[in-house]
PDB file of N, CA and C in Angstrom:
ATOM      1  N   UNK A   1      23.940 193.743 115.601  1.00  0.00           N
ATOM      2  CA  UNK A   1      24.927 194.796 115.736  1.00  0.00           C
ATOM      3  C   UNK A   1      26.010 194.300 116.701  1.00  0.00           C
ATOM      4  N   UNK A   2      27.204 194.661 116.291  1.00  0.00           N
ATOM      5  CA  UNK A   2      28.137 193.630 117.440  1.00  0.00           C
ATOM      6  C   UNK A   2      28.790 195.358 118.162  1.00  0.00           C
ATOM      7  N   UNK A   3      29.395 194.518 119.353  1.00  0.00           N
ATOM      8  CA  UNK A   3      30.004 195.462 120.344  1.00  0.00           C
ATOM      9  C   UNK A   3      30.832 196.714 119.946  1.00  0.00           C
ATOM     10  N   UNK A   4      31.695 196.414 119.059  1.00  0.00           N
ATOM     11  CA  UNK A   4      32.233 197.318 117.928  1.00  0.00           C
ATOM     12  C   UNK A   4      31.392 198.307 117.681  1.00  0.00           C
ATOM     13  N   UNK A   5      30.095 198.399 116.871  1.00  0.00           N
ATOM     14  CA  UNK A   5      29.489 199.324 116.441  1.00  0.00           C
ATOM     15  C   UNK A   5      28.751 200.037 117.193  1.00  0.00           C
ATOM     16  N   UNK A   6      28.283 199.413 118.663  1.00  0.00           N
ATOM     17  CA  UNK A   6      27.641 200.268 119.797  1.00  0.00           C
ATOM     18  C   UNK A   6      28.884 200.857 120.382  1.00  0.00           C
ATOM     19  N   UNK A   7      29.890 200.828 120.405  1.00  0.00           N
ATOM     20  CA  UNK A   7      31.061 201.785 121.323  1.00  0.00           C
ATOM     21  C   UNK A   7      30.825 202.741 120.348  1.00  0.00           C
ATOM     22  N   UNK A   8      31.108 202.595 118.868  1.00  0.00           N
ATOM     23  CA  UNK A   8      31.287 203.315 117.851  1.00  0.00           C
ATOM     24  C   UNK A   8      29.776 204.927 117.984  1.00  0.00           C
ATOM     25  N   UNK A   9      28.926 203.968 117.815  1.00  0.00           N
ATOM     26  CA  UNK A   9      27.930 205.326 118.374  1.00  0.00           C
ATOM     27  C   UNK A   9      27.689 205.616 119.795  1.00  0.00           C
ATOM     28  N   UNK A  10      28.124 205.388 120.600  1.00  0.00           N
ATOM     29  CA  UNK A  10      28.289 205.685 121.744  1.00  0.00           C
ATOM     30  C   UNK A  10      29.514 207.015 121.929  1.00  0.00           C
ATOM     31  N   UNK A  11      30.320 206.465 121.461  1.00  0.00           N
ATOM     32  CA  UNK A  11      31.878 207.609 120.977  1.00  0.00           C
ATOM     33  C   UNK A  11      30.929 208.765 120.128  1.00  0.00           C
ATOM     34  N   UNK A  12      30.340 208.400 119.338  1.00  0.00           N
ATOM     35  CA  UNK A  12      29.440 209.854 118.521  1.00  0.00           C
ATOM     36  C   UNK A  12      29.117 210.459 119.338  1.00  0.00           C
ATOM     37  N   UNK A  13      28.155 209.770 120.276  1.00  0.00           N
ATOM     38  CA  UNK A  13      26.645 210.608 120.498  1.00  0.00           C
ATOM     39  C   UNK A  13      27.584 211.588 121.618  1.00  0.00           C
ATOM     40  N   UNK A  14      28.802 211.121 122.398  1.00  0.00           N
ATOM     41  CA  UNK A  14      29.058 211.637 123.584  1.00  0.00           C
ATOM     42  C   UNK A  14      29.889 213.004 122.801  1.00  0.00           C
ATOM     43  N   UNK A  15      30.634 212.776 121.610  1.00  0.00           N
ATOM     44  CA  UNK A  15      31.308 214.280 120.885  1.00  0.00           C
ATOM     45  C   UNK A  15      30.230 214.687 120.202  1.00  0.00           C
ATOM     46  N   UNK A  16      29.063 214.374 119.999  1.00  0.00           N
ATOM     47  CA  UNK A  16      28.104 215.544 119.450  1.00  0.00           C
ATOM     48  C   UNK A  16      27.466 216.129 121.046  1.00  0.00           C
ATOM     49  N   UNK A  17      27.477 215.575 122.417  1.00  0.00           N
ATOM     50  CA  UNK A  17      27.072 216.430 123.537  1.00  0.00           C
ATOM     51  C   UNK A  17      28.408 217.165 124.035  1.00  0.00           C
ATOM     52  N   UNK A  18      29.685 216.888 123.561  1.00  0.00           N
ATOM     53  CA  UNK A  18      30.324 217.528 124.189  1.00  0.00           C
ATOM     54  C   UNK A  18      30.171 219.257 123.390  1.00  0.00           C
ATOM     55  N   UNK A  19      30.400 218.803 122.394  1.00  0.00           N
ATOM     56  CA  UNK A  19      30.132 220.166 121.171  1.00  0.00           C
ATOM     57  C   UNK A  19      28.782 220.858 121.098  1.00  0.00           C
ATOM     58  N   UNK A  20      27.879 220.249 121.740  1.00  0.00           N
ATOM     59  CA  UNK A  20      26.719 221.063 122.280  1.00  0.00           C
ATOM     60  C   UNK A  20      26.674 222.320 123.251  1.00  0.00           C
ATOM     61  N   UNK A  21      26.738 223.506 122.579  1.00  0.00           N
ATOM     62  CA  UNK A  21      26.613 224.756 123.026  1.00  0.00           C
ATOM     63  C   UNK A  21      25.145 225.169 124.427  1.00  0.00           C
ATOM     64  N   UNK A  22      24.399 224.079 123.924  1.00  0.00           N
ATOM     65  CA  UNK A  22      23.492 224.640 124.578  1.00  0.00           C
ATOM     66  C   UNK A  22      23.256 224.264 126.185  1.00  0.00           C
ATOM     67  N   UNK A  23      23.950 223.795 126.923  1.00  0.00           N
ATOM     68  CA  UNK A  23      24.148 223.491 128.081  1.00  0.00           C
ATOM     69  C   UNK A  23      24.871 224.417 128.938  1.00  0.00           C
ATOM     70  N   UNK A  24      25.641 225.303 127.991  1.00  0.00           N
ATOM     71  CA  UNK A  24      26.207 226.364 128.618  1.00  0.00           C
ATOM     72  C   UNK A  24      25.608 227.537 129.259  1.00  0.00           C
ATOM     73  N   UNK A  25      24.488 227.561 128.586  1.00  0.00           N
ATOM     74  CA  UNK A  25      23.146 228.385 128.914  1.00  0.00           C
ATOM     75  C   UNK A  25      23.203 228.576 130.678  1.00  0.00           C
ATOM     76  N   UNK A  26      22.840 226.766 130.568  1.00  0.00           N
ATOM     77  CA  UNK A  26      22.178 226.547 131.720  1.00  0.00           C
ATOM     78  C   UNK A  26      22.961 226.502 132.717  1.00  0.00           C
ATOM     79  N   UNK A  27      24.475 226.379 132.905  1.00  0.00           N
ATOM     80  CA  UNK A  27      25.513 226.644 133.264  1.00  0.00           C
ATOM     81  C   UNK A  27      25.346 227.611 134.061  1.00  0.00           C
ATOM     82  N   UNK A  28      25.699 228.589 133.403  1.00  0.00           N
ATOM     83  CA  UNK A  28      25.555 230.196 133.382  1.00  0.00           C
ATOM     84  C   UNK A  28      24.357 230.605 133.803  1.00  0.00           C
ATOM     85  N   UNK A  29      23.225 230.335 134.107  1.00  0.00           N
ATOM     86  CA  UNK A  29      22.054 230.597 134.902  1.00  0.00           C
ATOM     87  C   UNK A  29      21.947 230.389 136.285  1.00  0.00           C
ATOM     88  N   UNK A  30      23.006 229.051 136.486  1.00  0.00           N
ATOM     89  CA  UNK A  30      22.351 228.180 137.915  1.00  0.00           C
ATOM     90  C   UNK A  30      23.942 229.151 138.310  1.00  0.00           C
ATOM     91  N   UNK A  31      24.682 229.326 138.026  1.00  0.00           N
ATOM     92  CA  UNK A  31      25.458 229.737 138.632  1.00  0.00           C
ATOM     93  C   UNK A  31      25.228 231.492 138.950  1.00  0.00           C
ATOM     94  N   UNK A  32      25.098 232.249 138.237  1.00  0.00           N
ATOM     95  CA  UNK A  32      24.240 233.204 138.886  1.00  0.00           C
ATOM     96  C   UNK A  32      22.750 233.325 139.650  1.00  0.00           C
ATOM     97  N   UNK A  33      22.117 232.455 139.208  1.00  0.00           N
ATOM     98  CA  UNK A  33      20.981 232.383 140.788  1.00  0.00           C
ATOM     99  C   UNK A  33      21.417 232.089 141.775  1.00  0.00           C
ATOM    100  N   UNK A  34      22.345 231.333 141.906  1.00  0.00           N
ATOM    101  CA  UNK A  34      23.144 231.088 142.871  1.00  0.00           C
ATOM    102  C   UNK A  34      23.892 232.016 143.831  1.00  0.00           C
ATOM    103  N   UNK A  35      24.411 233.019 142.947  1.00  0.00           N
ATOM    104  CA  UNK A  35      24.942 234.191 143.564  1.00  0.00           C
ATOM    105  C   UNK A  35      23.814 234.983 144.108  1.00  0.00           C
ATOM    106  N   UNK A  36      23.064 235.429 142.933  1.00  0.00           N
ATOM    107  CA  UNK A  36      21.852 236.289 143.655  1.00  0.00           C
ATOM    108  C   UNK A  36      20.901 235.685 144.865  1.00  0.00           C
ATOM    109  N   UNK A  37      21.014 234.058 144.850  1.00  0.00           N
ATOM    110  CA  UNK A  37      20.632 233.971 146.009  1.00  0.00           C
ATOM    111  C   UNK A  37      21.236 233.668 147.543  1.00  0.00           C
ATOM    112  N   UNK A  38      22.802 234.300 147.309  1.00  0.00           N
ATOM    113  CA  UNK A  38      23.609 234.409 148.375  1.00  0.00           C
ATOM    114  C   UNK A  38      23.369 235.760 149.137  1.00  0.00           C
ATOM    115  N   UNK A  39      23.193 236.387 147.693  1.00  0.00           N
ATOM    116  CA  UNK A  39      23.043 238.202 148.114  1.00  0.00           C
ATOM    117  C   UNK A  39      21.720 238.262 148.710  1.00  0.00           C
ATOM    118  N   UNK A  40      20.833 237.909 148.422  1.00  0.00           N
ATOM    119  CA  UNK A  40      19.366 238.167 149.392  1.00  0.00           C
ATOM    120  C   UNK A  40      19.539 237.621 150.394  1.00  0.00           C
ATOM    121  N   UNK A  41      20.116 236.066 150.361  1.00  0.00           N
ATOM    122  CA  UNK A  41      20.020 235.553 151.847  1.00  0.00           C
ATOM    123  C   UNK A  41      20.967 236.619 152.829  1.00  0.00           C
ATOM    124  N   UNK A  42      21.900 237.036 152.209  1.00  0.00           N
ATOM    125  CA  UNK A  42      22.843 238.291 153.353  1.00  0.00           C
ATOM    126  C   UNK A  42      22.032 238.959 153.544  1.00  0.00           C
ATOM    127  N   UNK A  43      21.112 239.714 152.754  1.00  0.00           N
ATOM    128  CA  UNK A  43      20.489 241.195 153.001  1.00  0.00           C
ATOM    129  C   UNK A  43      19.227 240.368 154.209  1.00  0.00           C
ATOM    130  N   UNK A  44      18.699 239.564 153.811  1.00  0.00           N
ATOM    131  CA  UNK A  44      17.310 239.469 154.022  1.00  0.00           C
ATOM    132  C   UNK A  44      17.536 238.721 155.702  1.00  0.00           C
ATOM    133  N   UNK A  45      18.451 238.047 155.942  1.00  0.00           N
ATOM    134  CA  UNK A  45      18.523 237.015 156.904  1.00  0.00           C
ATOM    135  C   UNK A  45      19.914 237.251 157.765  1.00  0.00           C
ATOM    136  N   UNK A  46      21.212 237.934 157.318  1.00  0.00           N
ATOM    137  CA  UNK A  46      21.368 238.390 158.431  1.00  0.00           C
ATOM    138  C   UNK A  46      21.566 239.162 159.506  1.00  0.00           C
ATOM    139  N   UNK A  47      22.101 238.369 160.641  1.00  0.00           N
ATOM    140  CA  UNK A  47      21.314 238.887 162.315  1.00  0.00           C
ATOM    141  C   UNK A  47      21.361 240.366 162.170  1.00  0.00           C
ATOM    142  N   UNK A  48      20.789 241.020 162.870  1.00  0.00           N
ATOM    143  CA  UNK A  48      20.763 242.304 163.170  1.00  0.00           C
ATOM    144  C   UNK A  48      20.976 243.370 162.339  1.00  0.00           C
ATOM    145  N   UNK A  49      20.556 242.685 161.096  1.00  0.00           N
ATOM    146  CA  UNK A  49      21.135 243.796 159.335  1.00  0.00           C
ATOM    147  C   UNK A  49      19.857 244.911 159.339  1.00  0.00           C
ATOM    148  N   UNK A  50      20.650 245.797 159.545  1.00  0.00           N
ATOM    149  CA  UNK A  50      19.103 247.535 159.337  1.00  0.00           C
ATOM    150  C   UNK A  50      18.207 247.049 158.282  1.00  0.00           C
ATOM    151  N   UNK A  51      18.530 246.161 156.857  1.00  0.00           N
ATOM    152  CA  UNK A  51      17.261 246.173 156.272  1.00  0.00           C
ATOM    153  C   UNK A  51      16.337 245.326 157.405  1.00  0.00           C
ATOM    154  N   UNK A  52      16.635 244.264 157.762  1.00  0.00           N
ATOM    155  CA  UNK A  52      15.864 243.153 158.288  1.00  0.00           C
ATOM    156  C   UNK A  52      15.020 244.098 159.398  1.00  0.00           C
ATOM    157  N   UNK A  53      15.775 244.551 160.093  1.00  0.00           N
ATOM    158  CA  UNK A  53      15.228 245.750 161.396  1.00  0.00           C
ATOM    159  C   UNK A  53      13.821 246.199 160.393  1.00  0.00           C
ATOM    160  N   UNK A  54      14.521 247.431 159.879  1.00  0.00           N
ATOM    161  CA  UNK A  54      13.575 248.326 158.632  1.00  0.00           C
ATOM    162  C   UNK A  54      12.219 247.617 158.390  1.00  0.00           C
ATOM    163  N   UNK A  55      12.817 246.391 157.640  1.00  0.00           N
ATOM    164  CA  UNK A  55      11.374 245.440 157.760  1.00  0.00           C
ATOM    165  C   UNK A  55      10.431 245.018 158.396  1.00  0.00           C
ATOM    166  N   UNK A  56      10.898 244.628 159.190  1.00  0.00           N
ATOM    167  CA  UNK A  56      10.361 243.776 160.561  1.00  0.00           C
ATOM    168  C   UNK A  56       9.431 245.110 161.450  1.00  0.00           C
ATOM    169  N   UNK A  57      10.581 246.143 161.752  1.00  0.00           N
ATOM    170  CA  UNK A  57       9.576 247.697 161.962  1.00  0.00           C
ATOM    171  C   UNK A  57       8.339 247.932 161.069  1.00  0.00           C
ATOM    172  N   UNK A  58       8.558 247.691 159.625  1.00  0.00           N
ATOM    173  CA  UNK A  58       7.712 248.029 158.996  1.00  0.00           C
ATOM    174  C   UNK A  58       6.426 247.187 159.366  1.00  0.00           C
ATOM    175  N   UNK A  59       6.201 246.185 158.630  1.00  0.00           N
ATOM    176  CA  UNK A  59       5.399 244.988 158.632  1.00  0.00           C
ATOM    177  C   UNK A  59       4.676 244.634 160.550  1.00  0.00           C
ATOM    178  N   UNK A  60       5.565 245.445 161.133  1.00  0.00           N
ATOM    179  CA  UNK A  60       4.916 245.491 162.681  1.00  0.00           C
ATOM    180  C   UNK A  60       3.776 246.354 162.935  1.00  0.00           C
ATOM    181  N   UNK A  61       4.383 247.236 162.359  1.00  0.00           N
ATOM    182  CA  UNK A  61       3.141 248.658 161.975  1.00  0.00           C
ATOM    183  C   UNK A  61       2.230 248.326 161.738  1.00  0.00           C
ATOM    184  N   UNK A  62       2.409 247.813 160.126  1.00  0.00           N
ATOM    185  CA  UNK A  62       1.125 247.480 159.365  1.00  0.00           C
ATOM    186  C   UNK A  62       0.314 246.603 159.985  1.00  0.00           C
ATOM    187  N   UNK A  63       1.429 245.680 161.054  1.00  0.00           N
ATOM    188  CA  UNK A  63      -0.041 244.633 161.661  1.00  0.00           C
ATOM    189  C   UNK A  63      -0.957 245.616 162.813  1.00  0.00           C
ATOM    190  N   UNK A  64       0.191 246.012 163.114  1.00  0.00           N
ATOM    191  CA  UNK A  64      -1.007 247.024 164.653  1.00  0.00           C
ATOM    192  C   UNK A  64      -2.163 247.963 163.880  1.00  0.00           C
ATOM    193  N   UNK A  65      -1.565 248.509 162.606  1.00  0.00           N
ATOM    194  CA  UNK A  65      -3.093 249.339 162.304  1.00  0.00           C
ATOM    195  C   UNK A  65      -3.667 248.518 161.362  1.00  0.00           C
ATOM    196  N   UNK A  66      -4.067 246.972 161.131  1.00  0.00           N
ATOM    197  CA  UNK A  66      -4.768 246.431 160.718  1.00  0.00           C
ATOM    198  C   UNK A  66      -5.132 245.491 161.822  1.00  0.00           C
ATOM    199  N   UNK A  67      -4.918 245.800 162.618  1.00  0.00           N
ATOM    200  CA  UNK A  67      -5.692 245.461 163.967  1.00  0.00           C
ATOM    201  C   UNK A  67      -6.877 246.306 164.546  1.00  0.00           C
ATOM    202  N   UNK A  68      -6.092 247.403 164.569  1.00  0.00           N
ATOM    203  CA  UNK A  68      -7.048 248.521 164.876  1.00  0.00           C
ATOM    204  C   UNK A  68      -8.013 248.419 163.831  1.00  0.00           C
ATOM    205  N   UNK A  69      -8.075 248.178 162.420  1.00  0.00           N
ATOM    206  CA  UNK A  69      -9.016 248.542 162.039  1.00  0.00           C
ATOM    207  C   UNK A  69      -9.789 247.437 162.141  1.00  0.00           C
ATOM    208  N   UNK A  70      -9.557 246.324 162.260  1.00  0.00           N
ATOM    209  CA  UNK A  70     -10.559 245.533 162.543  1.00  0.00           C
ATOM    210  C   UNK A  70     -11.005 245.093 163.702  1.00  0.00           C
TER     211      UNK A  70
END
């Protein structure tokens, strides 16, 4: 096979991935987990945010009366 005919399918294979739909998928996934995991890290992590409080109150509780009970 001479050099000619490997550019030649090389030039294919790269316009049958460009015309491949299905990468867009995945596109479009990583880029919204991405977001949603901007939005938890705000809620969840930062400083002094009432949920984090809320939580942290909560889960304090639950350790003191699972102390007590054991």
């Amino acid at each position: 096979m001479d050099i000619q005919a490997i550019f030649t399918q090389l030039k294919l294979i790269g316009i049958k991935f460009a015309k491949n739909q299905r990468g867009v998928h995945a596109i479009e996934y990583a880029i919204i987990s991405s977001g949603i995991t901007m939005i938890v890290s705000v809620i969840f992590f930062y400083d002094n945010g009432s949920f984090k409080n809320a939580l942290t109150e909560l889960f304090d509780g639950l350790k003191d009366k699972l102390i007590a009970i054991i």
